[in-house]
C-alpha atoms as a PDB file:
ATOM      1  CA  UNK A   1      -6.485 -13.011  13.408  1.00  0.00           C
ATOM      2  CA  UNK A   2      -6.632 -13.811   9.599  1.00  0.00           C
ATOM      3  CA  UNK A   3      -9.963 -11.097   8.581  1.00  0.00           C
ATOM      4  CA  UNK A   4     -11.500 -11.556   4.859  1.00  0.00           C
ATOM      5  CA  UNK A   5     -13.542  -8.524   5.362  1.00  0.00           C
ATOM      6  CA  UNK A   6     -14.439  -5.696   8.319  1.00  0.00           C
ATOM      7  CA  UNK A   7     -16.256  -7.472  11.202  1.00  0.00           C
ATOM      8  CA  UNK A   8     -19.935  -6.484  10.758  1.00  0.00           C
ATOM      9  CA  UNK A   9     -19.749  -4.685  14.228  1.00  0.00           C
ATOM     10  CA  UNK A  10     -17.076  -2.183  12.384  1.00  0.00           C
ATOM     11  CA  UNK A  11     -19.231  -2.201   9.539  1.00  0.00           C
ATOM     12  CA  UNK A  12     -22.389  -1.199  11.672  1.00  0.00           C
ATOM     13  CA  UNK A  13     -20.865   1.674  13.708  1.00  0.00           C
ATOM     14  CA  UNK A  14     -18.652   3.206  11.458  1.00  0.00           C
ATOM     15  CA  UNK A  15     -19.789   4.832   8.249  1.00  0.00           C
ATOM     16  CA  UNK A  16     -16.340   4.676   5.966  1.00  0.00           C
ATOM     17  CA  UNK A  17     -14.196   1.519   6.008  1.00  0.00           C
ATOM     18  CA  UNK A  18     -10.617   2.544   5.223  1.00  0.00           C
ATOM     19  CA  UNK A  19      -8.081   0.318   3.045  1.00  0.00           C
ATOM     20  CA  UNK A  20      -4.276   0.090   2.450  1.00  0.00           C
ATOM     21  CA  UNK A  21      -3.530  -1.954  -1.204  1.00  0.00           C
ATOM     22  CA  UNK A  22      -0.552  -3.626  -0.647  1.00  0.00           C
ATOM     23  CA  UNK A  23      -1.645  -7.094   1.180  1.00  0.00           C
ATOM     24  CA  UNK A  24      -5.009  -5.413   1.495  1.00  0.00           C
ATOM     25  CA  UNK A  25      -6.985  -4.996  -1.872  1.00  0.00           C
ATOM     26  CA  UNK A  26      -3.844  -5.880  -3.937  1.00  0.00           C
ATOM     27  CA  UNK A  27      -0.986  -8.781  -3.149  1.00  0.00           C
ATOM     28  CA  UNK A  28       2.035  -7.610  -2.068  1.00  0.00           C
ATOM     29  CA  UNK A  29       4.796  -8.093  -4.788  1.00  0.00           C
ATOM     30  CA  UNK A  30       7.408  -5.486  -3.580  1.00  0.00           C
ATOM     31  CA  UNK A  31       9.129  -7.254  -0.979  1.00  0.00           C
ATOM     32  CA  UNK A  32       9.696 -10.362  -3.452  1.00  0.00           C
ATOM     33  CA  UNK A  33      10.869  -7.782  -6.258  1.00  0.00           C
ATOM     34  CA  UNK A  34      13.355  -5.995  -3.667  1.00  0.00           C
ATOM     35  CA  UNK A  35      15.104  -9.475  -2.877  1.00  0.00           C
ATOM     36  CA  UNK A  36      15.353 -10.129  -6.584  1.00  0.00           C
ATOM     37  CA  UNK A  37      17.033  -6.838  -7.040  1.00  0.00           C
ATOM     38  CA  UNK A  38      19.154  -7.036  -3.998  1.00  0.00           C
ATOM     39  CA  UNK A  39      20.975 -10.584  -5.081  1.00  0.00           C
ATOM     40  CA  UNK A  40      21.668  -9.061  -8.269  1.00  0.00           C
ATOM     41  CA  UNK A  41      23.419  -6.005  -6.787  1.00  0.00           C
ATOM     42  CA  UNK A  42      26.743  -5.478  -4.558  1.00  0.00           C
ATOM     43  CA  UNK A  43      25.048  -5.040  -1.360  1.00  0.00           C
ATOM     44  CA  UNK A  44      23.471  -8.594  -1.363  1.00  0.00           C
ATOM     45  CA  UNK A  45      19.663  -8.874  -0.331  1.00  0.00           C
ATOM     46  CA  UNK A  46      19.510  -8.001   3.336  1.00  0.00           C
ATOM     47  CA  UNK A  47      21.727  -4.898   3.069  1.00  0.00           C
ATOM     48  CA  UNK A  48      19.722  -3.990  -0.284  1.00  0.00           C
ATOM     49  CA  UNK A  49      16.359  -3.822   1.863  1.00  0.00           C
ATOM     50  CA  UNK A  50      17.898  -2.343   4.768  1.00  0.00           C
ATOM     51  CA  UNK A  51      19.161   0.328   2.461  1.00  0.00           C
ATOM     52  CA  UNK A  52      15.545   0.118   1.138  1.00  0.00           C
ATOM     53  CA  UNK A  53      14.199   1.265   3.968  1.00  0.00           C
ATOM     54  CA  UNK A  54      16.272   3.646   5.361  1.00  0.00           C
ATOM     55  CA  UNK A  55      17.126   5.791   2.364  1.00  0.00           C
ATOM     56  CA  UNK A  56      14.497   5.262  -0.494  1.00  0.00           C
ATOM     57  CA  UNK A  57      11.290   4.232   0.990  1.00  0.00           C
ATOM     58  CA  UNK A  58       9.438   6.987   2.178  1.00  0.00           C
ATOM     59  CA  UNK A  59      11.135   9.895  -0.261  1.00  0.00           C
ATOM     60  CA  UNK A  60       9.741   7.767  -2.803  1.00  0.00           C
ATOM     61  CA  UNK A  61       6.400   7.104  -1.375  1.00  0.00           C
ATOM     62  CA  UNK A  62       6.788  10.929  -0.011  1.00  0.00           C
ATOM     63  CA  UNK A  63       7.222  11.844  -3.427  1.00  0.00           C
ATOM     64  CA  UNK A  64      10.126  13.642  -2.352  1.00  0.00           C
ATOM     65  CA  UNK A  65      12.057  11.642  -5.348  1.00  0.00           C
ATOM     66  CA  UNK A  66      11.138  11.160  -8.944  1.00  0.00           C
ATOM     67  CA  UNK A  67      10.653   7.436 -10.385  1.00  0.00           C
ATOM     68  CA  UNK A  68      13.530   7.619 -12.369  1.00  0.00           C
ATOM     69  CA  UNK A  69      15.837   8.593  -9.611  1.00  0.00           C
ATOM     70  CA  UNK A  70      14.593   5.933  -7.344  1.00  0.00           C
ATOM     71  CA  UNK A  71      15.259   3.570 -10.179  1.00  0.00           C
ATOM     72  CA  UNK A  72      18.191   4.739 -10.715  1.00  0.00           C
ATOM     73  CA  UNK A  73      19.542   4.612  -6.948  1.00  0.00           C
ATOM     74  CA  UNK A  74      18.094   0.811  -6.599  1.00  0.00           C
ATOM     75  CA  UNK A  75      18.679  -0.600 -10.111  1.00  0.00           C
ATOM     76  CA  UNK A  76      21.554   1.693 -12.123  1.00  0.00           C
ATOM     77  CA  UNK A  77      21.687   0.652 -15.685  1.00  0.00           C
ATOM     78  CA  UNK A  78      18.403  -0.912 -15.811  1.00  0.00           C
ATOM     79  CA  UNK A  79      16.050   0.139 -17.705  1.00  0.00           C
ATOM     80  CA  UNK A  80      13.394   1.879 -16.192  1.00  0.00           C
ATOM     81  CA  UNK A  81      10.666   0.677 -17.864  1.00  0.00           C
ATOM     82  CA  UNK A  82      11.188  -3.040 -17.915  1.00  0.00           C
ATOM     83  CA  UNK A  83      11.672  -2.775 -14.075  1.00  0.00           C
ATOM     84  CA  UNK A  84       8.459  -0.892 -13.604  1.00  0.00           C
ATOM     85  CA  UNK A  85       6.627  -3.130 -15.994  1.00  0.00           C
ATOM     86  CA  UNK A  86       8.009  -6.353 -14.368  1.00  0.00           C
ATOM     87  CA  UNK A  87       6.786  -5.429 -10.401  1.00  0.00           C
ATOM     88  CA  UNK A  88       3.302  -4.302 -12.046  1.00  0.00           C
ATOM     89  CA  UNK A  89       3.013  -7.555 -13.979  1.00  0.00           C
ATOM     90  CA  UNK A  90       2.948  -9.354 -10.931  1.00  0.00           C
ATOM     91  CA  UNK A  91      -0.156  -8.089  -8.836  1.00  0.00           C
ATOM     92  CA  UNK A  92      -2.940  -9.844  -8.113  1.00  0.00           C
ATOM     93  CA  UNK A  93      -6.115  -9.708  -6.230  1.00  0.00           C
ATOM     94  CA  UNK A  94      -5.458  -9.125  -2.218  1.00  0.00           C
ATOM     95  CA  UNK A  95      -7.678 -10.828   0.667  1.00  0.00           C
ATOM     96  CA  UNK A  96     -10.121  -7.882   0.555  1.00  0.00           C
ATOM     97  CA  UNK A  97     -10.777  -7.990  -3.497  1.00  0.00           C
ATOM     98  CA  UNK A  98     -13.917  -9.449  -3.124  1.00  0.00           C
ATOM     99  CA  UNK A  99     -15.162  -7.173  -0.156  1.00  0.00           C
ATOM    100  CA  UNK A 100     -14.396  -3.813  -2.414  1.00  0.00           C
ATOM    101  CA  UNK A 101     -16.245  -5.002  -5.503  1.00  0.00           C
ATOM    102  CA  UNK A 102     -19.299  -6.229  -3.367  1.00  0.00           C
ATOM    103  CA  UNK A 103     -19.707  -3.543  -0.649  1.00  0.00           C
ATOM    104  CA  UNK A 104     -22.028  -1.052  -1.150  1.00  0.00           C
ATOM    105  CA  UNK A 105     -20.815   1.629   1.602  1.00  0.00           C
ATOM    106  CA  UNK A 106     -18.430   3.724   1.480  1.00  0.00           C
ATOM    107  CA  UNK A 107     -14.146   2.605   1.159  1.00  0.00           C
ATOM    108  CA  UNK A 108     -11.494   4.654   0.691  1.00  0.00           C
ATOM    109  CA  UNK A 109      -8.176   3.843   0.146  1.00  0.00           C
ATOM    110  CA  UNK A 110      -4.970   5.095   2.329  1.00  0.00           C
ATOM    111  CA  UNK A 111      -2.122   3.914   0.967  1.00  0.00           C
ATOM    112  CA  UNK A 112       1.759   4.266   0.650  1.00  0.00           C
ATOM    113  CA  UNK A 113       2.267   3.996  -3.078  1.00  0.00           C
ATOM    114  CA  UNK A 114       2.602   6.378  -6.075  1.00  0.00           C
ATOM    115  CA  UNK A 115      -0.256   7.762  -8.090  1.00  0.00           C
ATOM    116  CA  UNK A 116       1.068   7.019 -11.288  1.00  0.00           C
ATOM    117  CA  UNK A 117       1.547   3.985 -10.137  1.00  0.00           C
ATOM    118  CA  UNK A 118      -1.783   3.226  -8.039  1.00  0.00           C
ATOM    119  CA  UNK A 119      -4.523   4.616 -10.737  1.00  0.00           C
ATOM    120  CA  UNK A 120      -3.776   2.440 -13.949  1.00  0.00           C
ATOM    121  CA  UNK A 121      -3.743  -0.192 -11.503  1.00  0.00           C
ATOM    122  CA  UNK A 122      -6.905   0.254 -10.181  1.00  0.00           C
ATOM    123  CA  UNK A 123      -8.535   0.933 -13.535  1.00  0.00           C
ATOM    124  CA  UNK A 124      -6.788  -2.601 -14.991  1.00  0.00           C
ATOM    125  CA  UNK A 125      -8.462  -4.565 -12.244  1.00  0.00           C
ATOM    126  CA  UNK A 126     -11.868  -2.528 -12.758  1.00  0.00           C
ATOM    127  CA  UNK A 127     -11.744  -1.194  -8.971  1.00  0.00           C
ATOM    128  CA  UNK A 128     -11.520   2.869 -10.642  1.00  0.00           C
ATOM    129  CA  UNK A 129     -14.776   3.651  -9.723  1.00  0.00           C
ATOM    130  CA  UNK A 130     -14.638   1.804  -5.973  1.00  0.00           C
ATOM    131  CA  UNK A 131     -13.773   3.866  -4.045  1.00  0.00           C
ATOM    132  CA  UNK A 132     -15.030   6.984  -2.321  1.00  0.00           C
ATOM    133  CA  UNK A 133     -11.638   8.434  -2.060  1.00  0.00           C
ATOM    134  CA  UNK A 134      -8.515   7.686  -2.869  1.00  0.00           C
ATOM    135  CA  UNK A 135      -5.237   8.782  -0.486  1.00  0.00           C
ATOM    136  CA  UNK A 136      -1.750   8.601  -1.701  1.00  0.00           C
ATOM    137  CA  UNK A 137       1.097   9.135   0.098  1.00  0.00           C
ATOM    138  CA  UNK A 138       3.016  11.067  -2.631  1.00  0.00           C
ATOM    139  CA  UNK A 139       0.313  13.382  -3.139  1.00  0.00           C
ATOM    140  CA  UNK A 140      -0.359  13.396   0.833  1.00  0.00           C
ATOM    141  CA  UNK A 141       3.271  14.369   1.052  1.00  0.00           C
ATOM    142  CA  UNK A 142       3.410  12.006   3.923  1.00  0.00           C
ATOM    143  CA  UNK A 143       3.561   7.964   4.350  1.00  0.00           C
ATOM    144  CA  UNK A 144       2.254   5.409   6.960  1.00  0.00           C
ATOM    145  CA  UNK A 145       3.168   5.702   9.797  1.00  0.00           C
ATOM    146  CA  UNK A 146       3.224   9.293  10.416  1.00  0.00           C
ATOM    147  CA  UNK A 147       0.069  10.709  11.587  1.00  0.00           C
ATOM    148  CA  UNK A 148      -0.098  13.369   8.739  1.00  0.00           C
ATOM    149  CA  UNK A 149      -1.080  10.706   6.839  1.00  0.00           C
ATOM    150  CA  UNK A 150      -3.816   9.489   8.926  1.00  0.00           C
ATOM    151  CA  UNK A 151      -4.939  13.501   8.737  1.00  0.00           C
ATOM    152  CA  UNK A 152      -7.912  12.641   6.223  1.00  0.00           C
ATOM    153  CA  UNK A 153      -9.549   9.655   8.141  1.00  0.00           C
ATOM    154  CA  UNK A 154      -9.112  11.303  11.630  1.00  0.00           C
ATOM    155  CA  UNK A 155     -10.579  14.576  10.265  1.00  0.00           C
ATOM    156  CA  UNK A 156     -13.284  12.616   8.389  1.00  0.00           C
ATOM    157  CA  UNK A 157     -14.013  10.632  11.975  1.00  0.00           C
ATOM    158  CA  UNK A 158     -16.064   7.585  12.069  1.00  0.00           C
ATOM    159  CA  UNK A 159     -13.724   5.375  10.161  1.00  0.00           C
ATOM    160  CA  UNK A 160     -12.238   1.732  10.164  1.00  0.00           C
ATOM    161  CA  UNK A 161      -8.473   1.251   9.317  1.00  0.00           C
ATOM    162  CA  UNK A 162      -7.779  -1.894   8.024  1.00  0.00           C
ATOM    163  CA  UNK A 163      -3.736  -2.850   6.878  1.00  0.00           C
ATOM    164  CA  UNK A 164      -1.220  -5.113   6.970  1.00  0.00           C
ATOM    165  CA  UNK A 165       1.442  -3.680   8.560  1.00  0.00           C
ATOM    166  CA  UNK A 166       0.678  -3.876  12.351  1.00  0.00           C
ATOM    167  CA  UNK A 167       2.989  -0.673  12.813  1.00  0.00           C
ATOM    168  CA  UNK A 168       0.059   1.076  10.507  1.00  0.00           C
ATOM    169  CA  UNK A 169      -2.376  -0.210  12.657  1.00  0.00           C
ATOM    170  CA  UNK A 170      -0.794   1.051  15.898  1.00  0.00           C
ATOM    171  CA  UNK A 171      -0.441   4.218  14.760  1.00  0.00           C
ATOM    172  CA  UNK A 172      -3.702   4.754  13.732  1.00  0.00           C
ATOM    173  CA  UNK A 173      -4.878   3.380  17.209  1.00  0.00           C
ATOM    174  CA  UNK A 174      -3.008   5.836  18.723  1.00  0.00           C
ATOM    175  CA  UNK A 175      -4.582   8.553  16.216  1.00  0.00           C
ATOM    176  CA  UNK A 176      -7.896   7.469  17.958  1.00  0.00           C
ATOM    177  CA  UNK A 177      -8.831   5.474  14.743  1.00  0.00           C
ATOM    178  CA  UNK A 178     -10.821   1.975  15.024  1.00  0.00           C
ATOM    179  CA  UNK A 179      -7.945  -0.052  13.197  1.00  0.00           C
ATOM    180  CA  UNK A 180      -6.991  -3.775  12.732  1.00  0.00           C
ATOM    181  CA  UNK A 181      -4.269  -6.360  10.804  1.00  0.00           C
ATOM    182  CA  UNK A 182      -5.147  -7.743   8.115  1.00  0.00           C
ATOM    183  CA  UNK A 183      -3.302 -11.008   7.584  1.00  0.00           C
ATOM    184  CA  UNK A 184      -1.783 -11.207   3.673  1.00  0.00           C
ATOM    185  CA  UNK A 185      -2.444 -14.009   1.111  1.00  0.00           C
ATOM    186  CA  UNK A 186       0.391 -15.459   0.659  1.00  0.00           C
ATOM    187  CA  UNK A 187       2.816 -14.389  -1.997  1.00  0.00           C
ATOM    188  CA  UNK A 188       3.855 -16.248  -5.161  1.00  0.00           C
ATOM    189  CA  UNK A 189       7.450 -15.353  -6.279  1.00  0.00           C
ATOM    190  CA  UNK A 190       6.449 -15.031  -9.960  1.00  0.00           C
END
């Protein structure tokens, strides 16, 4: 199920509507990026993002490394800068875009990402002042899928979890959270 925006039954019986940003409100550039920076390394693409995964994900979204040493680890050499400033170039609006800058209730965002990161972001695409709150992993101190992360929206109750990553989903179902997929636009590779 491909869904542009909450079904207005989630909409009616639940009074916060909760986002992630990657495939969500944004595109999702990073796996595209990855690939590019695994063929250019030693460990070739599908050993790069398997190393992605297991080792620098989630300390990175965790915050539990700096920028510059997760650079560092995936890209040695390279500047810093120019990587940071070629992954941001390419994000665009996501399938829910048009949903956050036309709703009037309340969204918040719960995403893994980087503040640092996330904020300029949102300001650049004029979306700074959409959202009710704002959840980060790094300054959660815990990504999707572990339920710390869901802490906020199962503490704030009466909310509707909408991602991309069906693993997200199923662990906020099992949180007791009204969740569902949300199907990505598809991704241009510049």
């Amino acid at each position: 199920m491909n869904l542009h925006a909450p079904p207005a039954r989630l909409l009616q019986t639940h009074e916060v509507i909760a986002l992630d940003v990657h495939g969500v409100v944004f595109n999702n550039p990073l796996p595209y990026f990855l690939a590019e920076l695994g063929a250019r390394s030693e460990l070739g693409v599908n050993r790069f993002k398997r190393r992605w995964r297991s080792t620098w994900r989630i300390p990175f979204w965790e915050g539990r490394i700096t920028e510059d040493e997760m650079w560092a680890a995936v890209a040695p050499g390279v500047d810093p800068t120019c990587l940071r400033a070629d992954l941001e170039r390419r994000y665009r609006p996501g399938p829910w875009f048009d949903f956050v800058v036309h709703h009037d209730g309340p969204v918040w965002l719960l995403t893994n990402h980087r503040t640092d990161w996330l904020l300029p972001r949102l300001d650049r695409f004029g979306l700074a002042d959409r959202f009710e709150r704002v959840l980060v992993s790094d300054a959660l101190g815990a990504a999707k899928p572990s339920p710390a992360a869901f802490a906020p929206l199962v503490a704030r109750g009466s909310v509707a979890f909408f991602d991309d990553s069906q693993r997200n989903v199923d662990a906020a179902r099992t949180l007791g959270l009204a969740a569902a997929r949300v199907t990505p636009t598809p991704h241009p590779q510049r």
